[in-house]
N, C-alpha and C. Protein backbone atom coordinates (compact mmCIF):
# COMPACT_ATOMS: atom_id res chain seq x y z
N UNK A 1 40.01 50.88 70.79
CA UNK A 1 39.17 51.55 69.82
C UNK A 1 40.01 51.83 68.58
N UNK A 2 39.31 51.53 67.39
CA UNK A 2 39.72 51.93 66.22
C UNK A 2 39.69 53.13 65.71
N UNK A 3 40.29 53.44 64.45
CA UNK A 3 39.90 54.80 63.73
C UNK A 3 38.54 54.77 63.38
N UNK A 4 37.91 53.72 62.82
CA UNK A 4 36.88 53.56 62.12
C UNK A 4 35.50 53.91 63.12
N UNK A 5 35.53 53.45 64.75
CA UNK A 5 34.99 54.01 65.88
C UNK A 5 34.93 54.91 66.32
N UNK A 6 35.97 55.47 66.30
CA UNK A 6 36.19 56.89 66.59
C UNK A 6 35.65 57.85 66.32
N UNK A 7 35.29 57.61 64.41
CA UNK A 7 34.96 58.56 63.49
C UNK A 7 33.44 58.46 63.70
N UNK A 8 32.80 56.81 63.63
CA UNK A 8 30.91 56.57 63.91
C UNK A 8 30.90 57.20 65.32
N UNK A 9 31.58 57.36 66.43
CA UNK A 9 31.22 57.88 67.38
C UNK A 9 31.15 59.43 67.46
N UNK A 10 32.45 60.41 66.83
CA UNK A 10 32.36 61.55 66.78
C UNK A 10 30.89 62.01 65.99
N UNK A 11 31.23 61.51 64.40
CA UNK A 11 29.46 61.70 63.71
C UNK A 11 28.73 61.59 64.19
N UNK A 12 28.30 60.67 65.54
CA UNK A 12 26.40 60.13 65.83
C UNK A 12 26.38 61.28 67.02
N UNK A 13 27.93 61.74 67.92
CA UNK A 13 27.75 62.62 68.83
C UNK A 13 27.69 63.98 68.48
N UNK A 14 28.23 64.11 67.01
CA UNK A 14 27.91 66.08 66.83
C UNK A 14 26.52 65.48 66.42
N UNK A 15 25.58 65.05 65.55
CA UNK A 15 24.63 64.93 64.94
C UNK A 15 23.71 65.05 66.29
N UNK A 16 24.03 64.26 67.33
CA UNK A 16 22.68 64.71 68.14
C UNK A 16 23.37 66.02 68.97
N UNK A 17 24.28 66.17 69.35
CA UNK A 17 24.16 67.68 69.58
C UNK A 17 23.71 68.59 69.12
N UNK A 18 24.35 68.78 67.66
CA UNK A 18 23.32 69.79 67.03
C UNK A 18 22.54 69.70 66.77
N UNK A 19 21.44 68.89 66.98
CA UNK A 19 20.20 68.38 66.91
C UNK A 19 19.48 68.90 67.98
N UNK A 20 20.00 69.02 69.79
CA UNK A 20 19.68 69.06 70.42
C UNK A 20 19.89 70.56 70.59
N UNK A 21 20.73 71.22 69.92
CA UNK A 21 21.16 72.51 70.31
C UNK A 21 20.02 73.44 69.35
N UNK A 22 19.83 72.59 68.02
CA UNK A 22 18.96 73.16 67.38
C UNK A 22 17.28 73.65 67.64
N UNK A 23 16.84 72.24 68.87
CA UNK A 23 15.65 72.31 69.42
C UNK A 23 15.99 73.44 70.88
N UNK A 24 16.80 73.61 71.23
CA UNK A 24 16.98 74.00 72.40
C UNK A 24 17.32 75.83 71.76
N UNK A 25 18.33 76.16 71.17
CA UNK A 25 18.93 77.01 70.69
C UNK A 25 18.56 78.48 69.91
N UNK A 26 19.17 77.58 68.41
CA UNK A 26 18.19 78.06 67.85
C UNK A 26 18.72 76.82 66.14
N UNK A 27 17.56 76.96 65.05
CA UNK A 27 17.37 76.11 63.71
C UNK A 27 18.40 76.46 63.20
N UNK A 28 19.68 76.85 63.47
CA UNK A 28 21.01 77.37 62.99
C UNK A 28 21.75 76.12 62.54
N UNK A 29 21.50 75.32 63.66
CA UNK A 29 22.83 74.38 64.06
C UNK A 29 22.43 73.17 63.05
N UNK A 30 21.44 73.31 62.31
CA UNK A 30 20.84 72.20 62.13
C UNK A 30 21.65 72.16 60.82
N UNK A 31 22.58 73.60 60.39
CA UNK A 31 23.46 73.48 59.09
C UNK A 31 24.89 72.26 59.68
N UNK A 32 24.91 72.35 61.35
CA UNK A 32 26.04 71.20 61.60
C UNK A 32 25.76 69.70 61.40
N UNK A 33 24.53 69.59 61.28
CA UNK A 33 24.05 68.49 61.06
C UNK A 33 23.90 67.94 59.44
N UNK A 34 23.73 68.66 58.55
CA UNK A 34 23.87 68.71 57.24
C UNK A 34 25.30 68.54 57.16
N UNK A 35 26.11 69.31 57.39
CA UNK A 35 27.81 69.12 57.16
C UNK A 35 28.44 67.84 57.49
N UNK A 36 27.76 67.47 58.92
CA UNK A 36 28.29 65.82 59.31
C UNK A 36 27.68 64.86 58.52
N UNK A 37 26.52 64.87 57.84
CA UNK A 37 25.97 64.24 56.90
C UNK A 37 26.59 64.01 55.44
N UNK A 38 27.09 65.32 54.89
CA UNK A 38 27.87 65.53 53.71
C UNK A 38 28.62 65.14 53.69
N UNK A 39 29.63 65.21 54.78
CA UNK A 39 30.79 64.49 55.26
C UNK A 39 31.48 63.02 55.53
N UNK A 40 29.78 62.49 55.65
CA UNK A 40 29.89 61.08 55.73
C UNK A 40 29.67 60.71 54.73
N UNK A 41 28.76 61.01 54.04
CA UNK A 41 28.52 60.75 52.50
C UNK A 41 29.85 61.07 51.51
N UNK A 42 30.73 61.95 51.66
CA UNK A 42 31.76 62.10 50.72
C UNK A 42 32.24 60.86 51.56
N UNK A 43 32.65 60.53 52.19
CA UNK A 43 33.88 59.81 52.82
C UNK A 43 33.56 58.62 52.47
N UNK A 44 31.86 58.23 52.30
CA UNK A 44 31.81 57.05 51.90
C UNK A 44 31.96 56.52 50.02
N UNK A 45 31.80 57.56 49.49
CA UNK A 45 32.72 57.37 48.27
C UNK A 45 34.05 57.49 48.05
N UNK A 46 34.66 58.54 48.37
CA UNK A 46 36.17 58.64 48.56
C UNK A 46 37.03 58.39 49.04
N UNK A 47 36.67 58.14 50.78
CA UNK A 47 37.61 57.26 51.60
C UNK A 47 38.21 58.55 52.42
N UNK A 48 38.04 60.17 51.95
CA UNK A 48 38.76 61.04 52.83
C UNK A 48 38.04 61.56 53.34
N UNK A 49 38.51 61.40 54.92
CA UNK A 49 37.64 61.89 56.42
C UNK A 49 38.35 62.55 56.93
N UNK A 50 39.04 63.89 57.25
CA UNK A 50 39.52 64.41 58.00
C UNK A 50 39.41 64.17 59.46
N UNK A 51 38.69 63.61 59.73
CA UNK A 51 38.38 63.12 61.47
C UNK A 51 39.21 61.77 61.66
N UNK A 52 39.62 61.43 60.55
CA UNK A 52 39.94 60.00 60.74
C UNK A 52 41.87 60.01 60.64
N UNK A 53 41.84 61.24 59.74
CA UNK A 53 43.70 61.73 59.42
C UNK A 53 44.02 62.36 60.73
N UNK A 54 42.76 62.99 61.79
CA UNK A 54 43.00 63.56 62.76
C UNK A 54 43.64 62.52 63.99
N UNK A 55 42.44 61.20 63.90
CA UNK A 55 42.47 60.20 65.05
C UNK A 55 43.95 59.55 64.49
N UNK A 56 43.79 59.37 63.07
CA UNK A 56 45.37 58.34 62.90
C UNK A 56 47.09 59.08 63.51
N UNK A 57 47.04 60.58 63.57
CA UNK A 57 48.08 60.99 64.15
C UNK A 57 47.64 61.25 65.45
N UNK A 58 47.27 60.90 65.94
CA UNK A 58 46.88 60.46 67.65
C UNK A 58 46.78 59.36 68.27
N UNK A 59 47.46 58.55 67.18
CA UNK A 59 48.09 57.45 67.50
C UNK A 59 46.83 55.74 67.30
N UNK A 60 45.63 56.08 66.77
CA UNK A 60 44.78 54.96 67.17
C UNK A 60 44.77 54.33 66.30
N UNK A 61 44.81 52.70 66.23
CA UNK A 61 45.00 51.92 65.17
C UNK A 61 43.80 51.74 63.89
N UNK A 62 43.97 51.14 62.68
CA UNK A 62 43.27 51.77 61.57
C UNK A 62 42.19 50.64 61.24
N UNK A 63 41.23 50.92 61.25
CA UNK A 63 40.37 49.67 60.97
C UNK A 63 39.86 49.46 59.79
N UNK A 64 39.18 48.62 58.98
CA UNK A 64 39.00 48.39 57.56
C UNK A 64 38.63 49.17 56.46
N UNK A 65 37.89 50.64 57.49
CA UNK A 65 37.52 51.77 56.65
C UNK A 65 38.32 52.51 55.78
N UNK A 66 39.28 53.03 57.07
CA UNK A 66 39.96 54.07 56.60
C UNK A 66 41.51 53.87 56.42
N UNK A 67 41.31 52.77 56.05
CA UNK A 67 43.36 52.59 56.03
C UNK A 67 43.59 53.33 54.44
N UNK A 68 45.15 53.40 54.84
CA UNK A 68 45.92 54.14 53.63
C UNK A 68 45.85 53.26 52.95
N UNK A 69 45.65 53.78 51.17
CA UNK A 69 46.26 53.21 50.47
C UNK A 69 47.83 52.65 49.98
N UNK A 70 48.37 53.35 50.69
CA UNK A 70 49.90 53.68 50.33
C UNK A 70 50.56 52.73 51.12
N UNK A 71 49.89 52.76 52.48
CA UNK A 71 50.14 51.94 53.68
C UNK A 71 50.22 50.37 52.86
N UNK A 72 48.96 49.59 52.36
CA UNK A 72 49.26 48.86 51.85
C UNK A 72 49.70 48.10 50.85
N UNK A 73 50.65 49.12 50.13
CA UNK A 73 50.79 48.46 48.82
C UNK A 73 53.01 48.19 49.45
């Protein structure tokens, strides 16, 4: 598994949690679902994911998304 997996898997799994926590819970959680949304949306302009700086010092290799710039120059 890549970084780039890692990160679509963490996002699609909080999104239906708090989704599910929200129907179950209470309409609270549904602000976690907005945040993972925002989150993906910044990252897809900017390139910075904190979930992804998390997975890369945990050792998992970097896939086309999220590699450093620095890395490749």
């Amino acid at each position: 598994m890549n970084i780039d997996r890692a990160v679509f898997t963490l996002a699609g799994s909080m999104l239906l949690i708090s989704l599910a926590l929200a129907l179950l819970v209470s309409p609270y959680w549904l602000l976690l679902t907005a945040f993972v949304g925002a989150n993906l949306f910044q990252a897809a302009f900017t390139g910075f994911c904190p979930a992804a700086i998390v997975f890369r010092r945990l050792g998992l290799k970097e896939g086309p998304a999220f590699t450093c710039p620095r890395a490749q120059a």
